[in-house]
PDB file of N, CA and C in Angstrom:
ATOM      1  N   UNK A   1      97.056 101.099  99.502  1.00  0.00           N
ATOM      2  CA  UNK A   1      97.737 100.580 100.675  1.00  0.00           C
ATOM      3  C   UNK A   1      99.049  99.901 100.284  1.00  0.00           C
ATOM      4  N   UNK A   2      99.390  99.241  99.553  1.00  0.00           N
ATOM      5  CA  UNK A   2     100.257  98.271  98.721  1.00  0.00           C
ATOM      6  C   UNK A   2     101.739  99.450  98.088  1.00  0.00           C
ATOM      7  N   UNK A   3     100.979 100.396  97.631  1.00  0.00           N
ATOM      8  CA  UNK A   3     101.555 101.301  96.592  1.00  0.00           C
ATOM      9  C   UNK A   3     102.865 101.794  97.905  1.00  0.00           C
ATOM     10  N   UNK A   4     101.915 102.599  99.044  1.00  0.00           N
ATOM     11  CA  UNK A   4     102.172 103.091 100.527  1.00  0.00           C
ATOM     12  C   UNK A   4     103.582 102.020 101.024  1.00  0.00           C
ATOM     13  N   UNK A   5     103.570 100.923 101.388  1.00  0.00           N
ATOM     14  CA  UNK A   5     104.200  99.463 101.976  1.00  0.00           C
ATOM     15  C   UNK A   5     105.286  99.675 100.681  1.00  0.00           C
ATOM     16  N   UNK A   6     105.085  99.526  99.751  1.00  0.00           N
ATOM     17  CA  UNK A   6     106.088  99.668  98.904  1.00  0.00           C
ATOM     18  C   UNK A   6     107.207 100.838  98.272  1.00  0.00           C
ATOM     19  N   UNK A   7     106.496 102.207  98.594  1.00  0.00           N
ATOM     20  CA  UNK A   7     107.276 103.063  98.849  1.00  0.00           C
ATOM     21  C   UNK A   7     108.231 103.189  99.792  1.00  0.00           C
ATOM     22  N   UNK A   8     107.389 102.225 100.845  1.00  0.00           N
ATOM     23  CA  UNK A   8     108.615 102.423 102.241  1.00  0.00           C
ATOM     24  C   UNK A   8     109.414 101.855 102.242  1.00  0.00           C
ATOM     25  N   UNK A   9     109.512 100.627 101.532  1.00  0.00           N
ATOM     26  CA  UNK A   9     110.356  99.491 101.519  1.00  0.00           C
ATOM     27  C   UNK A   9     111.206  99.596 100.671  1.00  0.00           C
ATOM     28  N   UNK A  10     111.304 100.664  99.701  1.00  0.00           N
ATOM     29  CA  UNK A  10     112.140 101.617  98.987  1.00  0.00           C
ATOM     30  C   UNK A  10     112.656 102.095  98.839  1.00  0.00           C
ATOM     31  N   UNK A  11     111.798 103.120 100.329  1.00  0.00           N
ATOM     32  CA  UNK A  11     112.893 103.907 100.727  1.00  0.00           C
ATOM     33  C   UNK A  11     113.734 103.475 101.801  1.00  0.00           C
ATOM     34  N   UNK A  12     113.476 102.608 102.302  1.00  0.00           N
ATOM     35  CA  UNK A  12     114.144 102.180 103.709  1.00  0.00           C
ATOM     36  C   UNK A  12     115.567 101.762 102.951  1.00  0.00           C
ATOM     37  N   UNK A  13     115.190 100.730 102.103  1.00  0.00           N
ATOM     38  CA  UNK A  13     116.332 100.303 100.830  1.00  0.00           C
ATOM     39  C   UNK A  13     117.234 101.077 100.640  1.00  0.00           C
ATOM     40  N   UNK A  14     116.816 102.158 100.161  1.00  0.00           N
ATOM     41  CA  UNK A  14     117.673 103.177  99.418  1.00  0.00           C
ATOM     42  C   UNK A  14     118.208 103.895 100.591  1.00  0.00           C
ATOM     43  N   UNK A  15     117.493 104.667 101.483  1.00  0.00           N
ATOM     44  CA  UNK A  15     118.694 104.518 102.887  1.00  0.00           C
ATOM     45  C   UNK A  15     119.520 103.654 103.275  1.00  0.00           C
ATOM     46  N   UNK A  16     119.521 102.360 103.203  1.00  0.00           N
ATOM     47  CA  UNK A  16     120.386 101.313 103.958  1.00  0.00           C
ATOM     48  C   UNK A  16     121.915 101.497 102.906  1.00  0.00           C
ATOM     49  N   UNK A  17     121.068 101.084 101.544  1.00  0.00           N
ATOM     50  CA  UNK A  17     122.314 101.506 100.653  1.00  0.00           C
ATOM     51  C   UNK A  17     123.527 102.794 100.971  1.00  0.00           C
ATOM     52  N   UNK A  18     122.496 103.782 100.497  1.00  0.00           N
ATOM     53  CA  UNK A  18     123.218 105.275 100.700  1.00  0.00           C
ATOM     54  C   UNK A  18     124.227 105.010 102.161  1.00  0.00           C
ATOM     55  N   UNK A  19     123.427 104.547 102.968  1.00  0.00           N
ATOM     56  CA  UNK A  19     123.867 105.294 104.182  1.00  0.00           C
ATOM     57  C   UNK A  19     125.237 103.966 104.410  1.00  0.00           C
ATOM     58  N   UNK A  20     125.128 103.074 103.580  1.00  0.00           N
ATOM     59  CA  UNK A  20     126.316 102.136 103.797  1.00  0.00           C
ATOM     60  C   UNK A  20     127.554 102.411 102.703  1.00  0.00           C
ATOM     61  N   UNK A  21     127.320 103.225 101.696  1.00  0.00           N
ATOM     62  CA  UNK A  21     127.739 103.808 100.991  1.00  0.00           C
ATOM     63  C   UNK A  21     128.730 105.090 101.734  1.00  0.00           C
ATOM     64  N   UNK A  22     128.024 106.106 102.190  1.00  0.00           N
ATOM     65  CA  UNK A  22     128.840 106.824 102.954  1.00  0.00           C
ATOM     66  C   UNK A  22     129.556 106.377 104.570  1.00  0.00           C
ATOM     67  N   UNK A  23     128.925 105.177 104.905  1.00  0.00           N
ATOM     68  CA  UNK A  23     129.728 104.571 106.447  1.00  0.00           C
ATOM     69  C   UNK A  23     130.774 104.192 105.416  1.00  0.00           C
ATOM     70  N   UNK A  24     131.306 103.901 104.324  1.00  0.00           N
ATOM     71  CA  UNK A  24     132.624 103.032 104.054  1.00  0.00           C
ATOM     72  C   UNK A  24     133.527 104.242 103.545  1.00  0.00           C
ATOM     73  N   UNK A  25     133.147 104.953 103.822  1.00  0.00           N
ATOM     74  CA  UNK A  25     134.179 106.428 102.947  1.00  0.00           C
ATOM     75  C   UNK A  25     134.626 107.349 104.635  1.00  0.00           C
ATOM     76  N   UNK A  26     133.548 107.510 105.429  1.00  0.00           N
ATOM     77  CA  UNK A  26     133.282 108.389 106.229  1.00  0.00           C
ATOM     78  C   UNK A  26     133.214 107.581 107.757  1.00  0.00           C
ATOM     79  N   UNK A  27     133.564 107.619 108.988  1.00  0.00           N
ATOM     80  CA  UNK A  27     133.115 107.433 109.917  1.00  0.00           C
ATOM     81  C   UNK A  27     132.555 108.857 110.752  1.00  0.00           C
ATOM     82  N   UNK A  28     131.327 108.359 111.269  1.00  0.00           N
ATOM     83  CA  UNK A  28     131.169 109.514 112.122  1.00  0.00           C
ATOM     84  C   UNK A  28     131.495 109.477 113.790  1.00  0.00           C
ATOM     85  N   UNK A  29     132.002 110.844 114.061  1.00  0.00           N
ATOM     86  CA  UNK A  29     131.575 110.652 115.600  1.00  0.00           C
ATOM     87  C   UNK A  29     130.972 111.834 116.255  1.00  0.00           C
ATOM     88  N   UNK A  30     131.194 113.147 115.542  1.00  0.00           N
ATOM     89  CA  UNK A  30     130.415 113.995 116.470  1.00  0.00           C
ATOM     90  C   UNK A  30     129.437 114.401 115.854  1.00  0.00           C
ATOM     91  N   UNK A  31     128.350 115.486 116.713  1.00  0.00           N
ATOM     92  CA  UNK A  31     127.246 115.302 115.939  1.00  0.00           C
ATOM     93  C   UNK A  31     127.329 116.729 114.971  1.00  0.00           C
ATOM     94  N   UNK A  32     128.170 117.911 114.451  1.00  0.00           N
ATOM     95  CA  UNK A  32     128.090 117.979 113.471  1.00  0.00           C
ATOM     96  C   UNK A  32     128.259 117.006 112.250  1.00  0.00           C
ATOM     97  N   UNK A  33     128.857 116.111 112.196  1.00  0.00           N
ATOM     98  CA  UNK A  33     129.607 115.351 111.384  1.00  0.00           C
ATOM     99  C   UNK A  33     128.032 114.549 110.628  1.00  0.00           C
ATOM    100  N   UNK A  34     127.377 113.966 111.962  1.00  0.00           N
ATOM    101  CA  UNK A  34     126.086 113.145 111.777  1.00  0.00           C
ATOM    102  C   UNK A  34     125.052 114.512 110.916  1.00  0.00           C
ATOM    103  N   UNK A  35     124.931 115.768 111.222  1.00  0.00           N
ATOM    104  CA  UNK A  35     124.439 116.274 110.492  1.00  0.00           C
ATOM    105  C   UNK A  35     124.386 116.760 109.183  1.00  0.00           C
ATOM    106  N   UNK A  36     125.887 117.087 108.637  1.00  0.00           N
ATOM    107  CA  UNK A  36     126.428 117.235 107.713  1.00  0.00           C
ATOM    108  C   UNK A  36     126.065 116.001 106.802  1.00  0.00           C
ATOM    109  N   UNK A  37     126.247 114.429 107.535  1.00  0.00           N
ATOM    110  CA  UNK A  37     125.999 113.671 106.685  1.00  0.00           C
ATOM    111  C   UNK A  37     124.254 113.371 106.572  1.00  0.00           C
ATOM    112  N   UNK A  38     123.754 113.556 107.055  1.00  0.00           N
ATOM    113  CA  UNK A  38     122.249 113.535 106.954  1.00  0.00           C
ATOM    114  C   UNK A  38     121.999 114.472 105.730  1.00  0.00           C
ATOM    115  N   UNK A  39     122.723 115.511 105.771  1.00  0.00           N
ATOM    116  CA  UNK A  39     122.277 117.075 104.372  1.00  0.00           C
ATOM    117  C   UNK A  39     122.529 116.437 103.572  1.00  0.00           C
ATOM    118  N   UNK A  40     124.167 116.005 103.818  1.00  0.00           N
ATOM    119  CA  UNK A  40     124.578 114.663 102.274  1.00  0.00           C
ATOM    120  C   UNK A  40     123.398 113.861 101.416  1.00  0.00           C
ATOM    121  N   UNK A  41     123.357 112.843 102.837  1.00  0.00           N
ATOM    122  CA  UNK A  41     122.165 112.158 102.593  1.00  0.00           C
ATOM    123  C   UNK A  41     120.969 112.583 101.502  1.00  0.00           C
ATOM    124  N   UNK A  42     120.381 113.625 101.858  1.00  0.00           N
ATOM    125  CA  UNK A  42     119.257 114.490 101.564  1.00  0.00           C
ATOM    126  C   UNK A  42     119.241 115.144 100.098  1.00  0.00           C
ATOM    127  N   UNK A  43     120.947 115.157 100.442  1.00  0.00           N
ATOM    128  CA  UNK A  43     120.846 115.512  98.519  1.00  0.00           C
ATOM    129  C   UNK A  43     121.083 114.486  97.478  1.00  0.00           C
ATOM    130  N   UNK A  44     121.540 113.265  98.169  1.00  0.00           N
ATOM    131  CA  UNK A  44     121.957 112.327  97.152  1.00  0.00           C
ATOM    132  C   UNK A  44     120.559 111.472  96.629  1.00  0.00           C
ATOM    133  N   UNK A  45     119.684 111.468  97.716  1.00  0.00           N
ATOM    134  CA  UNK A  45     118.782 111.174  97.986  1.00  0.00           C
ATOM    135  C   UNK A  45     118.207 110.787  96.666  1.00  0.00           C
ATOM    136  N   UNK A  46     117.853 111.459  96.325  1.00  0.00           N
ATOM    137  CA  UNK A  46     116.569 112.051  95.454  1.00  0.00           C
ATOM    138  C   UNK A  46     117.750 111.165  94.308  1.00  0.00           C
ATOM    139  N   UNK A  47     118.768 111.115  93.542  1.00  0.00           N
ATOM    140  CA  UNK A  47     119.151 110.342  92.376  1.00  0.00           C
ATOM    141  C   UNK A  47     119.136 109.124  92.788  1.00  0.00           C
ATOM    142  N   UNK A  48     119.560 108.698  94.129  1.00  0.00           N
ATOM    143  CA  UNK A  48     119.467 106.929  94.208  1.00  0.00           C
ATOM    144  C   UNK A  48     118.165 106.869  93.745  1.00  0.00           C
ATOM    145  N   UNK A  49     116.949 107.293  94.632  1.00  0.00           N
ATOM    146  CA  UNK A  49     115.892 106.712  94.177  1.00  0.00           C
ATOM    147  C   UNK A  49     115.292 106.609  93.462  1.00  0.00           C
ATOM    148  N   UNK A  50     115.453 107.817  92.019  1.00  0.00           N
ATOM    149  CA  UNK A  50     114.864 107.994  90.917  1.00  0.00           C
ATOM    150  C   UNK A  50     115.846 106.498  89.745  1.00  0.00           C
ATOM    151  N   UNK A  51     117.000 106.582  90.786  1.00  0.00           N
ATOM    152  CA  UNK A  51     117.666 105.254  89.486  1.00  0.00           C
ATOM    153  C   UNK A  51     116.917 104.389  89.795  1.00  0.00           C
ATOM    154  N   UNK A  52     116.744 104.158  91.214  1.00  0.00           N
ATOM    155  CA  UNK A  52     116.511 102.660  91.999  1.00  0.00           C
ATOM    156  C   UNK A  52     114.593 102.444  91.633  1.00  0.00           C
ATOM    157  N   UNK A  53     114.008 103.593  91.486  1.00  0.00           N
ATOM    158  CA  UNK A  53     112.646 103.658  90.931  1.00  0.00           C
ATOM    159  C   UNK A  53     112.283 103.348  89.243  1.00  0.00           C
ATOM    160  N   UNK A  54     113.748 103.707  88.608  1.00  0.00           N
ATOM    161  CA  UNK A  54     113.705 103.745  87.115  1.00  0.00           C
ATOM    162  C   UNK A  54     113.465 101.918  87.082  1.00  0.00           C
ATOM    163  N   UNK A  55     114.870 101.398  87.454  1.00  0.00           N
ATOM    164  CA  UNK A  55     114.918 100.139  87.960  1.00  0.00           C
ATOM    165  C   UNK A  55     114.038  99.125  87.726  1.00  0.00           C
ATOM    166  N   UNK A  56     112.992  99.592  89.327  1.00  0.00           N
ATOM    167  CA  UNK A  56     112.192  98.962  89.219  1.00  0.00           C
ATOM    168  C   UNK A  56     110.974  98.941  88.110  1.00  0.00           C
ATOM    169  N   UNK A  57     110.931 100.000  87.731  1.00  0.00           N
ATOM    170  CA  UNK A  57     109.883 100.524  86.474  1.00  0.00           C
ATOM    171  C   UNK A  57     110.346  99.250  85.311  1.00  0.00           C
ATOM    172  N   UNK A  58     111.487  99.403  85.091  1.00  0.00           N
ATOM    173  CA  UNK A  58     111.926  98.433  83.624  1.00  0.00           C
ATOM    174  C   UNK A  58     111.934  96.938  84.349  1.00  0.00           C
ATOM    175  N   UNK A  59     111.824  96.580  85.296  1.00  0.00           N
ATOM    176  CA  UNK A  59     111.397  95.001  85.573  1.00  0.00           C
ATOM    177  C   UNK A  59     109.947  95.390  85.269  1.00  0.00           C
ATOM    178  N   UNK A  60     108.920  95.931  85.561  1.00  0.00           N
ATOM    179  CA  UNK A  60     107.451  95.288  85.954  1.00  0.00           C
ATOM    180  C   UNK A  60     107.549  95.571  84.142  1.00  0.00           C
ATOM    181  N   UNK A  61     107.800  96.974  83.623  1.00  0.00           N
ATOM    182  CA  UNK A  61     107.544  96.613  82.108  1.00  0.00           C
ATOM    183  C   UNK A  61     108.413  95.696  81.438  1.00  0.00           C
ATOM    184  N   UNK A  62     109.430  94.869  81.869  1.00  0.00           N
ATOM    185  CA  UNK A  62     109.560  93.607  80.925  1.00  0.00           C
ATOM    186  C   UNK A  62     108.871  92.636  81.488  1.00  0.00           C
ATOM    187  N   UNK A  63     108.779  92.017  83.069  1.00  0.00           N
ATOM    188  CA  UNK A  63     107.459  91.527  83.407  1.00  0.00           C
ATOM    189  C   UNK A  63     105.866  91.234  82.165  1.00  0.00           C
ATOM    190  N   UNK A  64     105.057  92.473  82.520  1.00  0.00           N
ATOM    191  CA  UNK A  64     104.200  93.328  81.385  1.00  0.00           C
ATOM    192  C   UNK A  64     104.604  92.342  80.090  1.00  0.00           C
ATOM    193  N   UNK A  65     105.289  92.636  79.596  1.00  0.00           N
ATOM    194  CA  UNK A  65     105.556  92.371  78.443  1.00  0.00           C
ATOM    195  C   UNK A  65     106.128  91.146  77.939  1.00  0.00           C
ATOM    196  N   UNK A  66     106.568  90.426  79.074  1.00  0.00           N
ATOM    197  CA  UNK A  66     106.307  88.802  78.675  1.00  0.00           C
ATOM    198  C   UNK A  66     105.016  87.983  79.114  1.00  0.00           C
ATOM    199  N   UNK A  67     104.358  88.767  79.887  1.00  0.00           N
ATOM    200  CA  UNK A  67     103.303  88.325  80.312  1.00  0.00           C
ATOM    201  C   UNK A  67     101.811  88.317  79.210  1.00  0.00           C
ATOM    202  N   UNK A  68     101.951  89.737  78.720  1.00  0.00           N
ATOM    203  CA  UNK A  68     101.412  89.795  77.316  1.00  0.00           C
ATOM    204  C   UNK A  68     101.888  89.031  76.359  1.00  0.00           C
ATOM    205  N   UNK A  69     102.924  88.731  75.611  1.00  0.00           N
ATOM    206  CA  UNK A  69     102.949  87.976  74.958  1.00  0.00           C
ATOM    207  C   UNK A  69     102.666  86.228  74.789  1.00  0.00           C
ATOM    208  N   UNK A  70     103.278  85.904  75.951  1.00  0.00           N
ATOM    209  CA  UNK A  70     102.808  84.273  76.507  1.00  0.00           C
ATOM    210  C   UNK A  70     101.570  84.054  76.888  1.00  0.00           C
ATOM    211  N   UNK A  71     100.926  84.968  77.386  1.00  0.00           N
ATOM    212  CA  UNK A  71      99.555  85.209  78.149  1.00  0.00           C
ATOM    213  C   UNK A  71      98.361  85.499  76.817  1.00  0.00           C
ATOM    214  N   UNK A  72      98.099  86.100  76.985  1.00  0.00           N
ATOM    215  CA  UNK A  72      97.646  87.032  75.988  1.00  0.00           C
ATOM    216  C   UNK A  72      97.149  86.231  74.738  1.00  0.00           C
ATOM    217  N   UNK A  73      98.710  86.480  73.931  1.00  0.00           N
ATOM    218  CA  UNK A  73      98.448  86.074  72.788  1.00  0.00           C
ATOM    219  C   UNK A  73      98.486  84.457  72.411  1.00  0.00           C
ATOM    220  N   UNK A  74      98.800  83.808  73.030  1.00  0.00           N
ATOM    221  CA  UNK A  74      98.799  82.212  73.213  1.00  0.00           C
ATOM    222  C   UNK A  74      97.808  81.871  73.936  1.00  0.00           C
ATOM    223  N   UNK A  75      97.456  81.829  74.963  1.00  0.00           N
ATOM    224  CA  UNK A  75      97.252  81.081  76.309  1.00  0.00           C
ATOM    225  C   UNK A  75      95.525  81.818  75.746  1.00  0.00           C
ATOM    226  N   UNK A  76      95.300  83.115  76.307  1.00  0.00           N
ATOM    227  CA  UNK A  76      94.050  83.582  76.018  1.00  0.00           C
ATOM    228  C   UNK A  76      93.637  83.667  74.908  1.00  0.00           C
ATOM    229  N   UNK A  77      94.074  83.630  73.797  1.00  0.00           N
ATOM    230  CA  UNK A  77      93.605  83.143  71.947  1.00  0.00           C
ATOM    231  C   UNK A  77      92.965  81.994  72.035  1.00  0.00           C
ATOM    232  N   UNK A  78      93.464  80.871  72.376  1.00  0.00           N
ATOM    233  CA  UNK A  78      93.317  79.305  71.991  1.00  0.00           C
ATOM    234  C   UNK A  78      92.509  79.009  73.364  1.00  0.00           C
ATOM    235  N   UNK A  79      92.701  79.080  74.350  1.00  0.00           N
ATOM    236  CA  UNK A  79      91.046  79.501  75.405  1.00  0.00           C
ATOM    237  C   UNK A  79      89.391  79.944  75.004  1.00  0.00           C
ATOM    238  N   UNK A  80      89.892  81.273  73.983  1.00  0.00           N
ATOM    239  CA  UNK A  80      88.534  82.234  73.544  1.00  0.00           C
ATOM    240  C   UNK A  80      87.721  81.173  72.430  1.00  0.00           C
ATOM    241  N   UNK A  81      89.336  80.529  71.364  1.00  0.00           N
ATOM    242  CA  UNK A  81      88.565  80.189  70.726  1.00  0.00           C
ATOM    243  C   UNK A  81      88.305  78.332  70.861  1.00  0.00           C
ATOM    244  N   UNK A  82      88.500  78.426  72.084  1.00  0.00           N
ATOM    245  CA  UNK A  82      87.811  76.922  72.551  1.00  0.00           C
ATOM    246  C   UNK A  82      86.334  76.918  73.040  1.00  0.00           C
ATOM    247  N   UNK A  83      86.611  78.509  73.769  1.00  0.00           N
ATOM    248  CA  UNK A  83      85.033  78.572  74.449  1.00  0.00           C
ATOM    249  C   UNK A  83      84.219  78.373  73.094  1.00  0.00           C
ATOM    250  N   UNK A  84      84.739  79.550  72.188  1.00  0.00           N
ATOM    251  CA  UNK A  84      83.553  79.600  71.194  1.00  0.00           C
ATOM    252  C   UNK A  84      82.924  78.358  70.204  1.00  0.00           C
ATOM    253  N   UNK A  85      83.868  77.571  70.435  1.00  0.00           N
ATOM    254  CA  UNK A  85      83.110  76.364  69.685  1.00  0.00           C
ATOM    255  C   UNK A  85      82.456  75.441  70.788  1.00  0.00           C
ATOM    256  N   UNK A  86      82.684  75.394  72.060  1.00  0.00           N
ATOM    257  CA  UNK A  86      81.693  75.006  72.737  1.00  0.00           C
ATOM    258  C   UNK A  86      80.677  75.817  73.224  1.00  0.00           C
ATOM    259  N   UNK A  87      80.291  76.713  73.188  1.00  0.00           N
ATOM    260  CA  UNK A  87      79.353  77.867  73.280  1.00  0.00           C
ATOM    261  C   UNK A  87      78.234  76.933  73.326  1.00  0.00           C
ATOM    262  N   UNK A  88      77.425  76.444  71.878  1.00  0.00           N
ATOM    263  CA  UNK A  88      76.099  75.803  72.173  1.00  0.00           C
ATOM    264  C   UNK A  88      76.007  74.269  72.811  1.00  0.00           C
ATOM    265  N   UNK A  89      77.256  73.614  72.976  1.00  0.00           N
ATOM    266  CA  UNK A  89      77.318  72.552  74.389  1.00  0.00           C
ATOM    267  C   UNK A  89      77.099  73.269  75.236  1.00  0.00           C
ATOM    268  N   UNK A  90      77.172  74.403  75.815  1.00  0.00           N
ATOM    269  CA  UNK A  90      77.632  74.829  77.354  1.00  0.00           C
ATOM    270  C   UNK A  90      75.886  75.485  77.517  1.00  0.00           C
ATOM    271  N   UNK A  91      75.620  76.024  76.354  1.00  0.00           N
ATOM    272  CA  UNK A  91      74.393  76.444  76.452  1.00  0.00           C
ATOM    273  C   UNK A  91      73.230  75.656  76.792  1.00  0.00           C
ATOM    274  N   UNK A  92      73.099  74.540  75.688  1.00  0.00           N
ATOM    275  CA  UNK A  92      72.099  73.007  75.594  1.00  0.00           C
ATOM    276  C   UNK A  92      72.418  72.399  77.467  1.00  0.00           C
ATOM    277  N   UNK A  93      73.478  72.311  77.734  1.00  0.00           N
ATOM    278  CA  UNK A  93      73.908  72.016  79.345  1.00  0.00           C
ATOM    279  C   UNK A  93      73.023  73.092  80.353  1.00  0.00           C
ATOM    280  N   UNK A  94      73.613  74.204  80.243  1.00  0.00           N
ATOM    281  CA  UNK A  94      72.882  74.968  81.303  1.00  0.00           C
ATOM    282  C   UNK A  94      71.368  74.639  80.707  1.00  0.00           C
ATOM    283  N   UNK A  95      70.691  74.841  79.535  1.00  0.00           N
ATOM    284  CA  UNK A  95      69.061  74.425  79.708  1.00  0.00           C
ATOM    285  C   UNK A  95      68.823  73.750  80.458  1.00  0.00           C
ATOM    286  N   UNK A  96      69.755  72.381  79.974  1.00  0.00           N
ATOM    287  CA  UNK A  96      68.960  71.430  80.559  1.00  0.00           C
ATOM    288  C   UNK A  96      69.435  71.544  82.317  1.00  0.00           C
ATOM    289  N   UNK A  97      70.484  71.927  82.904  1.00  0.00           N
ATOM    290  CA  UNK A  97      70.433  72.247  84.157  1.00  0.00           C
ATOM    291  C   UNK A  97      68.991  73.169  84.838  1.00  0.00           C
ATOM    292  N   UNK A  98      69.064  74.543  84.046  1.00  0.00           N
ATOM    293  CA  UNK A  98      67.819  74.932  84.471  1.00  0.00           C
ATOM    294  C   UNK A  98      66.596  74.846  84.846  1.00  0.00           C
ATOM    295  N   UNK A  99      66.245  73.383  83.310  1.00  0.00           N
ATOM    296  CA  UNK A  99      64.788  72.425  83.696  1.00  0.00           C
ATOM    297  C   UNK A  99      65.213  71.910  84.790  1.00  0.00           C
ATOM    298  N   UNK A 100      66.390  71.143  85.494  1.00  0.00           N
ATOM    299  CA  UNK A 100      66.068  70.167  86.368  1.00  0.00           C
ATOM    300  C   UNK A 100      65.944  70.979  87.748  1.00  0.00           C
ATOM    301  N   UNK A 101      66.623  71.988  87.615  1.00  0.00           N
ATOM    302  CA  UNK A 101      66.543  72.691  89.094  1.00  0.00           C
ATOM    303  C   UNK A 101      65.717  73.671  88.959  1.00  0.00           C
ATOM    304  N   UNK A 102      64.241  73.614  88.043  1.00  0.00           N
ATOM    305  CA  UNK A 102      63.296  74.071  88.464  1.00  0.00           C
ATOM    306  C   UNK A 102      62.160  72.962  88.842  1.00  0.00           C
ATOM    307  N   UNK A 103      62.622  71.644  87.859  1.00  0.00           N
ATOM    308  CA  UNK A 103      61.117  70.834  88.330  1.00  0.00           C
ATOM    309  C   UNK A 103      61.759  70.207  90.181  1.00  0.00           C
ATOM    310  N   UNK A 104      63.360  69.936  90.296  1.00  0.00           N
ATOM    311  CA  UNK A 104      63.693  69.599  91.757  1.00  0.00           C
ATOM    312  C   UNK A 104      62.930  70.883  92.672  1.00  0.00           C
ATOM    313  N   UNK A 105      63.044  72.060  92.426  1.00  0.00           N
ATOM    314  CA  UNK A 105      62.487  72.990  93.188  1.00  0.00           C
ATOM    315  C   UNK A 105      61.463  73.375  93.026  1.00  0.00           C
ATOM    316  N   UNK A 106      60.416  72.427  92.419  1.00  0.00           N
ATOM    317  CA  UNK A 106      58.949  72.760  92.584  1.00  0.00           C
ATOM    318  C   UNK A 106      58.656  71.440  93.185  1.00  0.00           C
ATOM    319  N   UNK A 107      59.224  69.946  93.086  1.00  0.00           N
ATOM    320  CA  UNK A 107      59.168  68.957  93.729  1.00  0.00           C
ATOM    321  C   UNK A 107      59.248  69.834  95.231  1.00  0.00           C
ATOM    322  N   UNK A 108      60.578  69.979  95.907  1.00  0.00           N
ATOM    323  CA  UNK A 108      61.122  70.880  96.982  1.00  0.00           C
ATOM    324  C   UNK A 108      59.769  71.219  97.328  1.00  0.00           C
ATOM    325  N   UNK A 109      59.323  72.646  96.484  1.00  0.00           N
ATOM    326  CA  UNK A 109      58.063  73.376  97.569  1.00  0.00           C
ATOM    327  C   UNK A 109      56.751  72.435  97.683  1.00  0.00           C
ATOM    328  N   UNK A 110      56.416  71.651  96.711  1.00  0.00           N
ATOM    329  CA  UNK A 110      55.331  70.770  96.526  1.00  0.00           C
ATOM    330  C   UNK A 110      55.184  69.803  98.115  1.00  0.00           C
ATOM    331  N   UNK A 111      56.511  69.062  98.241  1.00  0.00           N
ATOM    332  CA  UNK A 111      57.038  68.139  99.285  1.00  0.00           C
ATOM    333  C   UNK A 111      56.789  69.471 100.792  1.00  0.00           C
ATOM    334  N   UNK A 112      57.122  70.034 100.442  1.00  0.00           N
ATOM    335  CA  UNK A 112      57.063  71.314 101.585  1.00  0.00           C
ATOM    336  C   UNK A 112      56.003  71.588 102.277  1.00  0.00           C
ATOM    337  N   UNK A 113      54.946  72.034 100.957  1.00  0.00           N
ATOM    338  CA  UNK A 113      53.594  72.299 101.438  1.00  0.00           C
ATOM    339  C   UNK A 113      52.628  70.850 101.550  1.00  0.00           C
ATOM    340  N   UNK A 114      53.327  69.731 101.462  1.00  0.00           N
ATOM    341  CA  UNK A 114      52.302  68.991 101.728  1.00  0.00           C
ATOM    342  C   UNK A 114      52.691  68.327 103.393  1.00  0.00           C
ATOM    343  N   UNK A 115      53.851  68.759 103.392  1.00  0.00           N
ATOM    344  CA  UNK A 115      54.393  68.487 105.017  1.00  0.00           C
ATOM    345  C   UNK A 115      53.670  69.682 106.291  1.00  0.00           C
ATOM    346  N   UNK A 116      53.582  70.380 105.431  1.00  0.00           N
ATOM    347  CA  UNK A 116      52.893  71.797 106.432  1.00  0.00           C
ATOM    348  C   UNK A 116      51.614  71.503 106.697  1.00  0.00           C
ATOM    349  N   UNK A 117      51.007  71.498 105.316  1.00  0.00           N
ATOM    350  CA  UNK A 117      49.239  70.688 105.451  1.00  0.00           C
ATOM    351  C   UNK A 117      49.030  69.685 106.300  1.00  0.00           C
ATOM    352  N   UNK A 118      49.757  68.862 106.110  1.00  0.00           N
ATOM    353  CA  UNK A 118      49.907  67.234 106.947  1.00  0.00           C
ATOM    354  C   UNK A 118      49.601  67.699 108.466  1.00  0.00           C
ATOM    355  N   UNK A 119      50.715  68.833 108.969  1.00  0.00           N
ATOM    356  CA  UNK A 119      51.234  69.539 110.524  1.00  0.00           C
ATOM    357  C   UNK A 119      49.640  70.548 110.446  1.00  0.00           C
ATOM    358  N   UNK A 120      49.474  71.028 110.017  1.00  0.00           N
ATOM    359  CA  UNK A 120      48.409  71.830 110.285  1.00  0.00           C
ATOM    360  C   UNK A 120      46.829  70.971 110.570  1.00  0.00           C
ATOM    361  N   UNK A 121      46.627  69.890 110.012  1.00  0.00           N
ATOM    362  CA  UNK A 121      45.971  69.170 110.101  1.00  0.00           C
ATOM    363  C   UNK A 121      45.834  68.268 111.267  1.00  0.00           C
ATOM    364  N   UNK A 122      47.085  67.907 111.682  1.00  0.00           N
ATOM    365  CA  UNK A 122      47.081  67.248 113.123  1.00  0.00           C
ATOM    366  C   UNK A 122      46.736  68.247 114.087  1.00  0.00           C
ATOM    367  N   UNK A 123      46.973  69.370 114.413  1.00  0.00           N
ATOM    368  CA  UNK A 123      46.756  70.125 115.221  1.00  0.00           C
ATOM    369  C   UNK A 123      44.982  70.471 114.944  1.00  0.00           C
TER     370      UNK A 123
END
């Protein structure tokens, strides 16, 4: 969907250009003239957008590629190897989380079923 929205916005681009490109050389008024320049159009077409596509190609790969380097190799290195030395803190933690939110949730059903018994009993 994204890819779609962005083609159009591309091409709409690259028309506005072109077509302001030939309004400053050319005025039109009749409608061969408008057709002739539409064929124009049609052939120039295709090189604006392959520059204006190249373009954009060499931003996202220098993008890419500072993003990998700052990212990547800094930022996600010294992260990995933070996790890994807390690994058996994080582990010994979740145990002991696990014991408590199983004996709270057997308290929970215990408290539960003795409230039901209680109700069943009055009746």
């Amino acid at each position: 969907m994204k890819i779609k929205k962005n083609f159009c916005l591309i091409f709409i681009f690259s028309f506005l250009k072109i077509s302001s490109v030939f309004s400053l050389n050319e005025s039109l008024s009749l409608p061969e003239e408008n057709v002739n320049f539409f064929f124009k159009f049609l052939e120039e077409f295709s090189g604006y957008f392959l520059k204006s596509l190249n373009e954009i190609l060499e931003i996202l790969k220098n993008t890419w590629n500072w993003f990998n380097t700052h990212f990547f190799k800094k930022i996600y290195f010294s992260i990995k190897k933070e996790f890994k030395e807390k690994k058996p803190i994080i582990k010994k933690e979740f145990e002991k989380e696990k014991l408590e939110t199983k004996k709270e949730f057997k308290e929970w059903l215990k408290s539960l079923l003795n409230k039901t018994l209680n109700e069943l009993k009055k009746r």
